[in-house]
Protein backbone atom coordinates (compact mmCIF):
# COMPACT_ATOMS: atom_id res chain seq x y z
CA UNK A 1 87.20 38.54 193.24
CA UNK A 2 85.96 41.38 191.51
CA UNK A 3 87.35 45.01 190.94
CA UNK A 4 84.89 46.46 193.35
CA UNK A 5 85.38 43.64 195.67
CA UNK A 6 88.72 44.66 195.74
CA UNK A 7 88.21 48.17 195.97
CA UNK A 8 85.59 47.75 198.76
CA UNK A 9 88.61 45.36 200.68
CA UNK A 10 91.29 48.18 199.68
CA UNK A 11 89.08 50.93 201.20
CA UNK A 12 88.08 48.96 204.33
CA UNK A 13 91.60 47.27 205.45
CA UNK A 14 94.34 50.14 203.95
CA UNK A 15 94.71 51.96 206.66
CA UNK A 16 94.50 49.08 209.23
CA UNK A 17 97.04 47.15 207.65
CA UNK A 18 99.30 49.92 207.40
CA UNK A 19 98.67 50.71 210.94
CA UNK A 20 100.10 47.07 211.79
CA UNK A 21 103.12 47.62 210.03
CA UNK A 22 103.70 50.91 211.48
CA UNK A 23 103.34 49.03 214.93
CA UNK A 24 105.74 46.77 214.13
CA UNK A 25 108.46 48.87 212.20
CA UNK A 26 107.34 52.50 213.50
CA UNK A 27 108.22 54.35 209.97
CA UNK A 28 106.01 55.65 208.07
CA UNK A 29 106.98 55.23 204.60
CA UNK A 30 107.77 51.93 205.29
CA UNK A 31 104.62 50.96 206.79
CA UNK A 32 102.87 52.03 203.55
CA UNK A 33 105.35 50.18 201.22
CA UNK A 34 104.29 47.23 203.01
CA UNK A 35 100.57 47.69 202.82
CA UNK A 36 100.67 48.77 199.03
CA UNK A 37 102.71 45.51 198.43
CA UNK A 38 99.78 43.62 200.72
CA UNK A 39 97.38 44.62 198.44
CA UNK A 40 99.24 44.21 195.38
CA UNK A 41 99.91 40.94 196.16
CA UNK A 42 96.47 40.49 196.91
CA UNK A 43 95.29 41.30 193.24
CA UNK A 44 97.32 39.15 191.49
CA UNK A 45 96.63 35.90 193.79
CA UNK A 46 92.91 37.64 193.80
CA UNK A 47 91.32 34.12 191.59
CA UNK A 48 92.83 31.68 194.32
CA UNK A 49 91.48 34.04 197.37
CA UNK A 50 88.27 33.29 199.31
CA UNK A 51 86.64 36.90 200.36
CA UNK A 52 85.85 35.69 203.91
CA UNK A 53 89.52 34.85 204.80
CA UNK A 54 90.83 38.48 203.41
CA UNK A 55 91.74 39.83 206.07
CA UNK A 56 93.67 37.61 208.46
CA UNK A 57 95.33 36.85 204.75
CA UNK A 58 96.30 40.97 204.32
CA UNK A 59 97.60 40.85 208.27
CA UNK A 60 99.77 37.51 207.55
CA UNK A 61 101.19 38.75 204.37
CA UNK A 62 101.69 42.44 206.33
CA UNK A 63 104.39 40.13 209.00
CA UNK A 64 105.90 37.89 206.31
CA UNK A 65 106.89 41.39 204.54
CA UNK A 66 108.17 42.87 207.57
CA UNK A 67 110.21 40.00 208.13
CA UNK A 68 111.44 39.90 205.11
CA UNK A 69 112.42 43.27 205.05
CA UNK A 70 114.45 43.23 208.39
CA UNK A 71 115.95 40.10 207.20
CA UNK A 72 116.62 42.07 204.34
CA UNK A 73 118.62 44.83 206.21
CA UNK A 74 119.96 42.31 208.48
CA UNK A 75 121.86 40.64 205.51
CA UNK A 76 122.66 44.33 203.97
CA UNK A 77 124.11 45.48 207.32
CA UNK A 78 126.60 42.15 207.76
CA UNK A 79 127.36 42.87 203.85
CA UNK A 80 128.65 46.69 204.65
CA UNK A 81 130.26 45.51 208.02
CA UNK A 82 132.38 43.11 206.22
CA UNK A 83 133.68 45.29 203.82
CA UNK A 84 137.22 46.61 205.77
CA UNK A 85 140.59 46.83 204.72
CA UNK A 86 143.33 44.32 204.54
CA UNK A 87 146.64 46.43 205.17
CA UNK A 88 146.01 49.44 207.19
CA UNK A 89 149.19 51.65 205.07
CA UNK A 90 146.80 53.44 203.05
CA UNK A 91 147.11 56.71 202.28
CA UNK A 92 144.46 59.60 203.25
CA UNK A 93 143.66 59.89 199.56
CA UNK A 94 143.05 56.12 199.11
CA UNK A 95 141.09 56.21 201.97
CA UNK A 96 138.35 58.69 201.27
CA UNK A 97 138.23 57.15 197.94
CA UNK A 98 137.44 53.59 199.22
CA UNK A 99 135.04 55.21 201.72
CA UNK A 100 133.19 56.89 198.79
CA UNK A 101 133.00 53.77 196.81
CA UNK A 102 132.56 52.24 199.56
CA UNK A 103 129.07 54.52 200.35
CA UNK A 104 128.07 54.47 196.54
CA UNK A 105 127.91 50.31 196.66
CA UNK A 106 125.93 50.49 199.56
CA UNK A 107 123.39 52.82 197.72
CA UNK A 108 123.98 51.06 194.90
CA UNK A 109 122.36 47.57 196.46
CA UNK A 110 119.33 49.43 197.75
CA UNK A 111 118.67 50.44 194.61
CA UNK A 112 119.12 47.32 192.81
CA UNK A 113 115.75 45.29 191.70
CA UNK A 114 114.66 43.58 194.49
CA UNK A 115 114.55 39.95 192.62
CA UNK A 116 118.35 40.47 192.44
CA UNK A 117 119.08 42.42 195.19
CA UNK A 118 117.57 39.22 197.19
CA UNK A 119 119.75 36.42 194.99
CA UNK A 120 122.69 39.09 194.83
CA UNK A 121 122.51 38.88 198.54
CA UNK A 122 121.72 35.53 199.42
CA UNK A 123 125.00 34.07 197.65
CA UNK A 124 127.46 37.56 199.21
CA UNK A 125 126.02 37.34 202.80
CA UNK A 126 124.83 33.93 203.32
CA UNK A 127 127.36 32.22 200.74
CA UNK A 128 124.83 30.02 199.39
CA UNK A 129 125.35 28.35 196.03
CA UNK A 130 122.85 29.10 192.98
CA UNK A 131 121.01 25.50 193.54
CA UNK A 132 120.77 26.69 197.59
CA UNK A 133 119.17 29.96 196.39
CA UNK A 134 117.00 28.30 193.54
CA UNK A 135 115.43 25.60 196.42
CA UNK A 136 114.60 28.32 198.85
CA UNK A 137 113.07 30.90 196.12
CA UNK A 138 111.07 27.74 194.28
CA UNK A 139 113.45 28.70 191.16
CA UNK A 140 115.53 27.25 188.48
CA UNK A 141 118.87 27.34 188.54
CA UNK A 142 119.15 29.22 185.26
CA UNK A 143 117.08 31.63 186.62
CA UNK A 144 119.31 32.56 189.55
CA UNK A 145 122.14 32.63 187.17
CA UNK A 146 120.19 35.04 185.11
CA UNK A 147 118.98 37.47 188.35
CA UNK A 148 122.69 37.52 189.62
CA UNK A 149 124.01 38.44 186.16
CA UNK A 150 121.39 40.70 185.95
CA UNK A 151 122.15 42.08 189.43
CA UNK A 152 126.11 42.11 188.62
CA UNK A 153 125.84 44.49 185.57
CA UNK A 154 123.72 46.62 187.24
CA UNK A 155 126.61 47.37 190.11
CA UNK A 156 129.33 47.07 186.96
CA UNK A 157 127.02 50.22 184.75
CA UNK A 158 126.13 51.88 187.49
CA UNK A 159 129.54 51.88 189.33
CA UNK A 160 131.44 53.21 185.40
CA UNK A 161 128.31 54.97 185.13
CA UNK A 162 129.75 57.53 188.53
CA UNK A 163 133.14 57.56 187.40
């Protein structure tokens, strides 16, 4: 695929494809997120594509990312649900300040990378071990390690960072 057959796919599909996502999610932003990463997607896979099976492949990538993403905020909500207290004899003090950190983690994770917000994730929520997460991602093991390090120091800086 060339850049102007690229261009000429980008210029015809765009706005349809981020029409279906809007369907399906009904936000905006979103909807466009998803497109942009349709088409980015697109570009670098663009050698292994086939021009006359473009566009059913934009509309099946579109769903796979919206699934994704609510799966996404599925696993993000149970993470933020599960975070409560143990005793309830805190004191009002203690308890704004774990509500604050509390609200800080939470934008903390959205903000993350999403290669490590995903393996950050899929061992806090689902409790999967790194060799669960490296069969389901089609990665090594060191390379889970290495994304949930990564994902680990960027909570630990960011978290002194506020402080």
């Amino acid at each position: 695929m060339t850049k102007e057959d690229f261009k000429k796919i980008f210029d015809t599909n765009f706005d349809e494809i981020r029409s279906y996502a809007f369907y399906r999610c009904n936000d905006t932003e979103l909807a466009t997120d998803i497109a942009q990463e349709c088409f980015l997607k697109l570009w670098e896979k663009r050698e292994k594509i086939r021009l006359n099976h473009v566009n059913g492949l934009l509309y099946k990538m579109a769903s796979d990312l919206f699934i994704n993403h609510f799966h996404h905020q599925k696993r993000t909500k149970l993470l933020f649900q599960n975070i409560t207290f143990q005793d309830q004899d805190y004191s009002p003090e203690e308890l704004l300040s774990f509500d604050q950190l509390k609200e800080k983690y939470e934008t903390l994770i959205l903000e993350m990378p999403d290669r490590e917000r995903t393996v950050f994730l899929m061992s806090r929520i689902d409790g999967l071990m790194y060799k669960e997460i490296a069969n389901r991602l089609g990665l090594s093991v060191k390379a889970v390690e290495k994304r949930m390090k990564n994902a680990l120091n960027f909570l630990r800086t960011s978290l002194i960072a506020t402080d």
